[in-house]
PDB file of N, CA and C in Angstrom:
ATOM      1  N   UNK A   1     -54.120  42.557 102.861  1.00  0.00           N
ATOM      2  CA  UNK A   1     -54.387  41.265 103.463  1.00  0.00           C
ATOM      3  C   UNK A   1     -53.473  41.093 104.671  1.00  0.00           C
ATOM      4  N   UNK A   2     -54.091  40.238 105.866  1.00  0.00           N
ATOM      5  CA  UNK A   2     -53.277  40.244 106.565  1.00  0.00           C
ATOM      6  C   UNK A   2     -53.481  41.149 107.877  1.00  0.00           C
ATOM      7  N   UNK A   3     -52.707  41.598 109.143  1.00  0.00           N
ATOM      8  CA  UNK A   3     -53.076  42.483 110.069  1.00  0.00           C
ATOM      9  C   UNK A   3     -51.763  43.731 109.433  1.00  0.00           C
ATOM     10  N   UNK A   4     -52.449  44.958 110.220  1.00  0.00           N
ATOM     11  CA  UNK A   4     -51.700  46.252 110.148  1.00  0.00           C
ATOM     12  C   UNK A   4     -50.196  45.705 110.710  1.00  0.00           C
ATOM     13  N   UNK A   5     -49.216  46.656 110.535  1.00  0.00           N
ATOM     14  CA  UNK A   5     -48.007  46.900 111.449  1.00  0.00           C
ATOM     15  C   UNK A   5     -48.335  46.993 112.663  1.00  0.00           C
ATOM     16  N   UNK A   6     -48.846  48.430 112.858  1.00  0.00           N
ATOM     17  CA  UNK A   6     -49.528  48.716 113.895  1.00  0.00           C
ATOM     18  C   UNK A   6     -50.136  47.660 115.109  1.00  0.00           C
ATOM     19  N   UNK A   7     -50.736  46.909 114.399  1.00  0.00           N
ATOM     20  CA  UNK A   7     -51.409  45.753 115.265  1.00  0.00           C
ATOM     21  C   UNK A   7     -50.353  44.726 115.719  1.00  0.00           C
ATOM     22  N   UNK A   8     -49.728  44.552 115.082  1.00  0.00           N
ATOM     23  CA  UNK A   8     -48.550  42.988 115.083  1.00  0.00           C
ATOM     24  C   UNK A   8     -47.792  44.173 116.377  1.00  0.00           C
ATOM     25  N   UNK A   9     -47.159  45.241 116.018  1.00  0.00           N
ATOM     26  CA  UNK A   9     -46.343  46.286 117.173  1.00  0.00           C
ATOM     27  C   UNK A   9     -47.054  45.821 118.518  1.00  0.00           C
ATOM     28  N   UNK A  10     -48.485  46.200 118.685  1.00  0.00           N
ATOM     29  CA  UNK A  10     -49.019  45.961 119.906  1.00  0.00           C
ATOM     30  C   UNK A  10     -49.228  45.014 120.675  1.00  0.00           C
ATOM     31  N   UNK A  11     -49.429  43.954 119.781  1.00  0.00           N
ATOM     32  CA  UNK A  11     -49.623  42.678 119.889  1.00  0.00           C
ATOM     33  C   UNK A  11     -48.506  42.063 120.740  1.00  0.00           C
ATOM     34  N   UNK A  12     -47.309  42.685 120.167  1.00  0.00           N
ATOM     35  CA  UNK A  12     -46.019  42.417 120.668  1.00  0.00           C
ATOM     36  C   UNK A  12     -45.707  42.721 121.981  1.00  0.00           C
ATOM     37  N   UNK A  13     -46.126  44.285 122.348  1.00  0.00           N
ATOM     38  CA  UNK A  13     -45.446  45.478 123.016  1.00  0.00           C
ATOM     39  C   UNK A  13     -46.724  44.252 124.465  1.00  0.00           C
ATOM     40  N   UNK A  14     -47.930  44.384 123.742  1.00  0.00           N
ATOM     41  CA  UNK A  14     -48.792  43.606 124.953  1.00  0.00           C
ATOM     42  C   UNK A  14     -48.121  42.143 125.629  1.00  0.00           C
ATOM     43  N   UNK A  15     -47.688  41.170 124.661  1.00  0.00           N
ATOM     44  CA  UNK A  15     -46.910  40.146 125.361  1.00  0.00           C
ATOM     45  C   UNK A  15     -46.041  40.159 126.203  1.00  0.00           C
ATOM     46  N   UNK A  16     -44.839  41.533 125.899  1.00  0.00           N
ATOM     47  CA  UNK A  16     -43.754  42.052 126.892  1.00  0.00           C
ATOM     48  C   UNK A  16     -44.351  42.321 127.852  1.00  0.00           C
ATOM     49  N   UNK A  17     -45.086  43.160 128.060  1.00  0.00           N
ATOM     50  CA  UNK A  17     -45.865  43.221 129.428  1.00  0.00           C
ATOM     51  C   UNK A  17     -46.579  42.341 130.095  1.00  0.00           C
ATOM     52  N   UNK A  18     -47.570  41.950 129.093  1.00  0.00           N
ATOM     53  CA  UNK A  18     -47.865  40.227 130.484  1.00  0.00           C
ATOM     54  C   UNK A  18     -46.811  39.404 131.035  1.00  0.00           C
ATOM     55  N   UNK A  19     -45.642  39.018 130.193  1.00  0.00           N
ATOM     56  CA  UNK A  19     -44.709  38.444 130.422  1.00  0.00           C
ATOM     57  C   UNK A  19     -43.690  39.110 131.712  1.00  0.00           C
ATOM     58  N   UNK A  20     -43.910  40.602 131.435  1.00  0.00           N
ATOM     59  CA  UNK A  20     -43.323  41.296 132.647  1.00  0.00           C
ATOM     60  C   UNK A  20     -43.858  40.938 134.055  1.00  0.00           C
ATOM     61  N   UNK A  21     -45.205  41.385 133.988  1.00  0.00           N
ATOM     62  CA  UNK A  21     -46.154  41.746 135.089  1.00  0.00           C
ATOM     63  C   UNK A  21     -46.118  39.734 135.663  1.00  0.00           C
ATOM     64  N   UNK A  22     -46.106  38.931 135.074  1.00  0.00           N
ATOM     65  CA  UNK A  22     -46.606  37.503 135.351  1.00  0.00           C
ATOM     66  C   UNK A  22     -45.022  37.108 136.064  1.00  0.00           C
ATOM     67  N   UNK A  23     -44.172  37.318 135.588  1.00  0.00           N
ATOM     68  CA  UNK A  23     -42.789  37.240 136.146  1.00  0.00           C
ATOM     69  C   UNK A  23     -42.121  37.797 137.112  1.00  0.00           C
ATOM     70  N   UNK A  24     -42.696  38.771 137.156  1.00  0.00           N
ATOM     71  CA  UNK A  24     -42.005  39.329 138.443  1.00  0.00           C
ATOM     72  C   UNK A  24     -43.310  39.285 139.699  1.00  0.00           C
ATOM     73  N   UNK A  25     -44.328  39.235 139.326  1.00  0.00           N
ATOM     74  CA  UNK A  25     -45.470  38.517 140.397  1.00  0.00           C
ATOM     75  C   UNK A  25     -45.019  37.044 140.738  1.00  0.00           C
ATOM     76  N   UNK A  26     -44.309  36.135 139.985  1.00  0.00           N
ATOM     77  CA  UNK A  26     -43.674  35.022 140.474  1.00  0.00           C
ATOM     78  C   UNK A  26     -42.789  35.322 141.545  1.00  0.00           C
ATOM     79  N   UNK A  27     -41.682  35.948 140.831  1.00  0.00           N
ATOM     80  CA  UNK A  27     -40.553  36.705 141.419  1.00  0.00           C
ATOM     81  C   UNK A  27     -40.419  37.102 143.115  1.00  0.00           C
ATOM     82  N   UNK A  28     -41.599  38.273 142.920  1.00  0.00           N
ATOM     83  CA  UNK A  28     -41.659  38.991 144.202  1.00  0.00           C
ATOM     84  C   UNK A  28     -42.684  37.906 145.120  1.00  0.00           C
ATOM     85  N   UNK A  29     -43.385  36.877 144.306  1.00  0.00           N
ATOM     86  CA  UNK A  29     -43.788  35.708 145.982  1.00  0.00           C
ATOM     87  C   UNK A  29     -42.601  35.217 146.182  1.00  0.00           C
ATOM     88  N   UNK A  30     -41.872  34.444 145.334  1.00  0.00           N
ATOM     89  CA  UNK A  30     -40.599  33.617 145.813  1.00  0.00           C
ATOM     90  C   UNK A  30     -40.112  34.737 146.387  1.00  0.00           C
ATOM     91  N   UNK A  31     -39.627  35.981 146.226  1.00  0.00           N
ATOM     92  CA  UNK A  31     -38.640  37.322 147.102  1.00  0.00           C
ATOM     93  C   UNK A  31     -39.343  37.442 148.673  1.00  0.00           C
ATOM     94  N   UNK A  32     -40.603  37.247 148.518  1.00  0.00           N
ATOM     95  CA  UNK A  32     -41.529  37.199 149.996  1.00  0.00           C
ATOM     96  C   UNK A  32     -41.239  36.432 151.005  1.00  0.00           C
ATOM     97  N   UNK A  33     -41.384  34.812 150.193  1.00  0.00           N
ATOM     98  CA  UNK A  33     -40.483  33.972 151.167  1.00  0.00           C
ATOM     99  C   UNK A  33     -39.817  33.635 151.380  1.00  0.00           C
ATOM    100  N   UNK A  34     -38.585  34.146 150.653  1.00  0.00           N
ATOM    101  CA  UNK A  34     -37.516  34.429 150.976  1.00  0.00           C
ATOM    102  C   UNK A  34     -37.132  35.103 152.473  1.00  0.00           C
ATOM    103  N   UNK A  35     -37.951  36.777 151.891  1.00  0.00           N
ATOM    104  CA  UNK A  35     -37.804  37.753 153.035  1.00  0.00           C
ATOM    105  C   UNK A  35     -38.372  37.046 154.837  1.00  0.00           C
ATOM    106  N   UNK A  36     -39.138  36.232 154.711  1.00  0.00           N
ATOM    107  CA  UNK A  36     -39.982  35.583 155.804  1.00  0.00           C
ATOM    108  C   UNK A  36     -39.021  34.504 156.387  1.00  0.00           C
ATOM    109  N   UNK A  37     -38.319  33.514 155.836  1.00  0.00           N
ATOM    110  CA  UNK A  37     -37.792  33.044 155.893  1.00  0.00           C
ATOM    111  C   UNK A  37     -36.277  33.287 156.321  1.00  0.00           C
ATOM    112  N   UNK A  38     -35.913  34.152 156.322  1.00  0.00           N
ATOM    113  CA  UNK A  38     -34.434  34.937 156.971  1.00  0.00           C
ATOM    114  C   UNK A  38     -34.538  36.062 157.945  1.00  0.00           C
ATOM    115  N   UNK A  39     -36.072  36.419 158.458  1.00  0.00           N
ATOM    116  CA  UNK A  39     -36.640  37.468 159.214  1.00  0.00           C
ATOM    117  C   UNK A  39     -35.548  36.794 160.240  1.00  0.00           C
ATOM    118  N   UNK A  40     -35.337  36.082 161.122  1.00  0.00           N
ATOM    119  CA  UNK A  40     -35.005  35.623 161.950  1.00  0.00           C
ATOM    120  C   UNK A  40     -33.437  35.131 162.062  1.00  0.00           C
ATOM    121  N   UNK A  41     -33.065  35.178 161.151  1.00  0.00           N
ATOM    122  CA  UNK A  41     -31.771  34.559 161.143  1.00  0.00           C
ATOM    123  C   UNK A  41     -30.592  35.663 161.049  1.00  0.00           C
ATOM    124  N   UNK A  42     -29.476  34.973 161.445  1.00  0.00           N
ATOM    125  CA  UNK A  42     -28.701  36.368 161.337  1.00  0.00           C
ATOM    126  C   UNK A  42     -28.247  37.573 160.637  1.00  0.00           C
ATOM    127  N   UNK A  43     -28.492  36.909 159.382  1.00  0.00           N
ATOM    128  CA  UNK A  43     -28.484  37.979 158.501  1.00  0.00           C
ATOM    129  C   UNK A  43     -29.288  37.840 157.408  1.00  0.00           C
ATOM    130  N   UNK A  44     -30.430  38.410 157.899  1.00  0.00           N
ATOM    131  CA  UNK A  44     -31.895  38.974 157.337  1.00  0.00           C
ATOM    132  C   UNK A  44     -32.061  39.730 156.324  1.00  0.00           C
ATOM    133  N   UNK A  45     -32.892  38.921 154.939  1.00  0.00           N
ATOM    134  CA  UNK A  45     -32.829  39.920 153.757  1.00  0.00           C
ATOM    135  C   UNK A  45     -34.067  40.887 153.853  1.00  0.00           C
ATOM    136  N   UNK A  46     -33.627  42.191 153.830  1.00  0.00           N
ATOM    137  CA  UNK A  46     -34.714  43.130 153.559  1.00  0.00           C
ATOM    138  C   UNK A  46     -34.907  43.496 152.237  1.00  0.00           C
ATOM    139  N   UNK A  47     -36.147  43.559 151.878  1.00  0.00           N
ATOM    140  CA  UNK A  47     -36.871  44.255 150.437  1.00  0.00           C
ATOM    141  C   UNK A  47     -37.772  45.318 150.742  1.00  0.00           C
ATOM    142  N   UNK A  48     -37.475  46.925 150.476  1.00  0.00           N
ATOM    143  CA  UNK A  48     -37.759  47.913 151.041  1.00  0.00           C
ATOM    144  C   UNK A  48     -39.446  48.208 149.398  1.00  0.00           C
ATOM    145  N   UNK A  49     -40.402  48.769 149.886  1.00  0.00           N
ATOM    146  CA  UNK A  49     -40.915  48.664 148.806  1.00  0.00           C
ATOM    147  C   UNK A  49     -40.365  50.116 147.864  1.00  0.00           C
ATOM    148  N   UNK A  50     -39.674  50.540 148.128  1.00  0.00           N
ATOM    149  CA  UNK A  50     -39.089  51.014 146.970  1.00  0.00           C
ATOM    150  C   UNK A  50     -38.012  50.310 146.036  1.00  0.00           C
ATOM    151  N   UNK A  51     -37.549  49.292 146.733  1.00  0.00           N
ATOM    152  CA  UNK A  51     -36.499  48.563 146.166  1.00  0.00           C
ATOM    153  C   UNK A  51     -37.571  47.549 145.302  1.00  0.00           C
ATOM    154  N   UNK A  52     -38.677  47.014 145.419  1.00  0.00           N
ATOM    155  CA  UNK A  52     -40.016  46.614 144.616  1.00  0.00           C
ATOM    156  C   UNK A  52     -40.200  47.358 143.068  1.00  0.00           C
ATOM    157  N   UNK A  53     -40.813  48.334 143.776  1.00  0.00           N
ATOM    158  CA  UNK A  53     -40.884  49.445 142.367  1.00  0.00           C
ATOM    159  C   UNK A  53     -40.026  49.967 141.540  1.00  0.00           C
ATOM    160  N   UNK A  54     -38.829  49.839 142.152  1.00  0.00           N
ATOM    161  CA  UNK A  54     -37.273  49.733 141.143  1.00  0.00           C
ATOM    162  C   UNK A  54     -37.605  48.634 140.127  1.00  0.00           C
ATOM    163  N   UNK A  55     -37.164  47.307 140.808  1.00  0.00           N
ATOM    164  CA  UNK A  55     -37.162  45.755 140.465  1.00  0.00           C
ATOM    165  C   UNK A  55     -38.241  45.999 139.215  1.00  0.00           C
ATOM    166  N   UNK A  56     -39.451  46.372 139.520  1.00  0.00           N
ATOM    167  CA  UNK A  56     -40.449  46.003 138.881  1.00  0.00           C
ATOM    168  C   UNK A  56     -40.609  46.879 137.674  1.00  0.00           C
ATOM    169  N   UNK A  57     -40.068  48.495 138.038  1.00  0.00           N
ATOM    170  CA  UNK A  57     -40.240  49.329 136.832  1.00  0.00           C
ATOM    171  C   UNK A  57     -38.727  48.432 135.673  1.00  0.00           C
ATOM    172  N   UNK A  58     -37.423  48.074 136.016  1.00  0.00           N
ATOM    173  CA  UNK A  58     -36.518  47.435 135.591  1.00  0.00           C
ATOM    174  C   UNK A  58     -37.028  46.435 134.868  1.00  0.00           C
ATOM    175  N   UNK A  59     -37.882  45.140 135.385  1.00  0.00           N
ATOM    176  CA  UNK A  59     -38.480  44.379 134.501  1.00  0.00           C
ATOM    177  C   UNK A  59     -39.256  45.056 133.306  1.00  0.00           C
ATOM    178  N   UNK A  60     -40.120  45.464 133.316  1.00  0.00           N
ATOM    179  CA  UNK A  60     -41.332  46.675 132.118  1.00  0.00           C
ATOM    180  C   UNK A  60     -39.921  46.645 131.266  1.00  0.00           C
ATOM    181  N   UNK A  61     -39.243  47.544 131.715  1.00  0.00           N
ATOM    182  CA  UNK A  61     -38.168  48.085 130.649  1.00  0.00           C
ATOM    183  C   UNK A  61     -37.349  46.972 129.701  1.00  0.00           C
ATOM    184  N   UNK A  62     -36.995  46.235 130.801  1.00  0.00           N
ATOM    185  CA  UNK A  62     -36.297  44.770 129.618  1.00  0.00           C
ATOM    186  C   UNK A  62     -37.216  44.131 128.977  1.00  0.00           C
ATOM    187  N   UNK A  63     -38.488  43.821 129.048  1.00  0.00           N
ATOM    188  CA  UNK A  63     -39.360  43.325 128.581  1.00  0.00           C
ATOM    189  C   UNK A  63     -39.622  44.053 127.316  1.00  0.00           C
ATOM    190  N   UNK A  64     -40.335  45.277 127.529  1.00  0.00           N
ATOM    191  CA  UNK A  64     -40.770  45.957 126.377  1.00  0.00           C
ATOM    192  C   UNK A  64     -39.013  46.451 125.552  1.00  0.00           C
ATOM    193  N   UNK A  65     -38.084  46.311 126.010  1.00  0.00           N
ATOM    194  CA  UNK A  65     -36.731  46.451 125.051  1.00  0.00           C
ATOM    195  C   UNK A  65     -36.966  45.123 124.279  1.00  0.00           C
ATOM    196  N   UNK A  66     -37.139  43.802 124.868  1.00  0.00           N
ATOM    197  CA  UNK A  66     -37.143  42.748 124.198  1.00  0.00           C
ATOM    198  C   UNK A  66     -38.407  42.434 123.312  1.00  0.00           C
ATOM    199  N   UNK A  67     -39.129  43.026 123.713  1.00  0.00           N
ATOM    200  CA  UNK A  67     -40.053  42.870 122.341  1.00  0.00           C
ATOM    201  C   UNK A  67     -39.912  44.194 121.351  1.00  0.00           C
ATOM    202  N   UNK A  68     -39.316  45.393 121.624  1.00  0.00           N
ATOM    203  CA  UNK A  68     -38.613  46.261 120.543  1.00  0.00           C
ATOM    204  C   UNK A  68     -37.750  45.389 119.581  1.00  0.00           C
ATOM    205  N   UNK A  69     -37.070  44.724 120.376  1.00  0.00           N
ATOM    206  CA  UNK A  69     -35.886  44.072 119.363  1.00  0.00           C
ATOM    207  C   UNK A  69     -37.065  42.961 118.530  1.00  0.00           C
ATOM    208  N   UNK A  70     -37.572  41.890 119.362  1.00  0.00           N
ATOM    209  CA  UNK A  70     -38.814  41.683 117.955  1.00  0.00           C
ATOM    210  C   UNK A  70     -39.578  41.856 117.083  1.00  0.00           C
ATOM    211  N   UNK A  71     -39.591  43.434 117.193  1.00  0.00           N
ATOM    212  CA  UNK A  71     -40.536  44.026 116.245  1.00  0.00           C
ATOM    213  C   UNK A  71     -39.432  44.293 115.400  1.00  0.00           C
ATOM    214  N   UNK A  72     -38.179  44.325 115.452  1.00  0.00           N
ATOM    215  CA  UNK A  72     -37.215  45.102 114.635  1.00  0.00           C
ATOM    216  C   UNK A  72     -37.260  43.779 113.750  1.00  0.00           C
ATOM    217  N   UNK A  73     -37.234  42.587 114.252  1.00  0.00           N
ATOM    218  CA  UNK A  73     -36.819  41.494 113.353  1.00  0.00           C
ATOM    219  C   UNK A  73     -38.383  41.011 112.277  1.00  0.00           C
ATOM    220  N   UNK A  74     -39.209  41.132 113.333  1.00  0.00           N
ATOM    221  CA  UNK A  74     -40.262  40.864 112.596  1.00  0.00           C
ATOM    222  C   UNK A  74     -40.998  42.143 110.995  1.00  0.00           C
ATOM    223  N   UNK A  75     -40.052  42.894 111.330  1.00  0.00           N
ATOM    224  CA  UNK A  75     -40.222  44.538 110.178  1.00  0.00           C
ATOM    225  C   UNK A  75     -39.355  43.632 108.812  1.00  0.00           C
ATOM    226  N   UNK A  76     -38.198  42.846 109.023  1.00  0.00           N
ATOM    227  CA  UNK A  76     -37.483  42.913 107.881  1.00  0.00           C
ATOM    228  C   UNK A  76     -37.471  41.687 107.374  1.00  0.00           C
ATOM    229  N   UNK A  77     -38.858  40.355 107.937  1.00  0.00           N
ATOM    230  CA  UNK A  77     -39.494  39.458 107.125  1.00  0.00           C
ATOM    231  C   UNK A  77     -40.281  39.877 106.195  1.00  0.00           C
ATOM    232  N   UNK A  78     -39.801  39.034 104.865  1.00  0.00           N
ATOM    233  CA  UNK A  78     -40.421  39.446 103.948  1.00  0.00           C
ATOM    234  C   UNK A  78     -41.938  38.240 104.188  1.00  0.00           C
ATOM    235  N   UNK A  79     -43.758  39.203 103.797  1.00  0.00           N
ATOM    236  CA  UNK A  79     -44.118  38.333 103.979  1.00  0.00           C
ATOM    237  C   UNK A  79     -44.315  37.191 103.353  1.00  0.00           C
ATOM    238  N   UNK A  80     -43.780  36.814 102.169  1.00  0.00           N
ATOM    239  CA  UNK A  80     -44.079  35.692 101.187  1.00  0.00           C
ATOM    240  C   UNK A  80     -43.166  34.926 101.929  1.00  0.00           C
ATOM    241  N   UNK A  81     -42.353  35.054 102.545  1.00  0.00           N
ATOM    242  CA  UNK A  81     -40.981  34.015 102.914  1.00  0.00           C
ATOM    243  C   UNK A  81     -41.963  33.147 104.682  1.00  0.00           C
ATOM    244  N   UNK A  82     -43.241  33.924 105.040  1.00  0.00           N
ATOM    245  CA  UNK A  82     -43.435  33.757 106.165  1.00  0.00           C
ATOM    246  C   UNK A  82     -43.774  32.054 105.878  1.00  0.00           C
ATOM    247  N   UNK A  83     -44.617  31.813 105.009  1.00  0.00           N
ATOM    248  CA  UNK A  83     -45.313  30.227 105.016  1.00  0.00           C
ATOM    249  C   UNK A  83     -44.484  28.897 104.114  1.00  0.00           C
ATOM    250  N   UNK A  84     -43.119  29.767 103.882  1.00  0.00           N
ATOM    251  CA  UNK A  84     -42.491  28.899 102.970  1.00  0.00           C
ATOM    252  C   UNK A  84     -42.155  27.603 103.797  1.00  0.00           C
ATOM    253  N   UNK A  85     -42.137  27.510 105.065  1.00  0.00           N
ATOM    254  CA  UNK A  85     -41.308  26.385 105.851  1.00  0.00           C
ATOM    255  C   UNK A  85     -42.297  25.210 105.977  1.00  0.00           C
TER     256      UNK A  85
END
């Protein structure tokens, strides 16, 4: 009864990633106008697009670490204890 491990894992591993991909698409517009916004001034922030694909592979990684660590917690609920509250 109930869903697989398996499924609840993915379920998880999938939230880290929307949560990645939706956050740092915030991120990198606010970083845009940022960059647009100091084009001109004396000291101008550059964002090289490799310095992007850093940023962005860095997010993936904390994300899906942070939903590792939820799956670790969600493994050592017992499920009878889930509906007691």
């Amino acid at each position: 009864m109930g869903s697989s491990n398996a499924y609840i894992y993915t379920v998880i591993i999938y939230q880290a990633l929307i949560n990645a991909v939706i956050g740092f698409a915030i991120a990198a517009g606010i970083g845009s106008i940022v960059v647009q916004m100091t084009a001109k001034s004396a000291l101008p922030i550059v964002i090289t697009p490799w310095l992007m694909a850093a940023l962005f592979a860095l997010t993936v990684v904390m994300c899906v670490a942070s939903g590792i660590g939820a799956i670790i917690r969600v493994v050592r609920i017992d499920p009878a204890t889930v509906f007691m509250r």
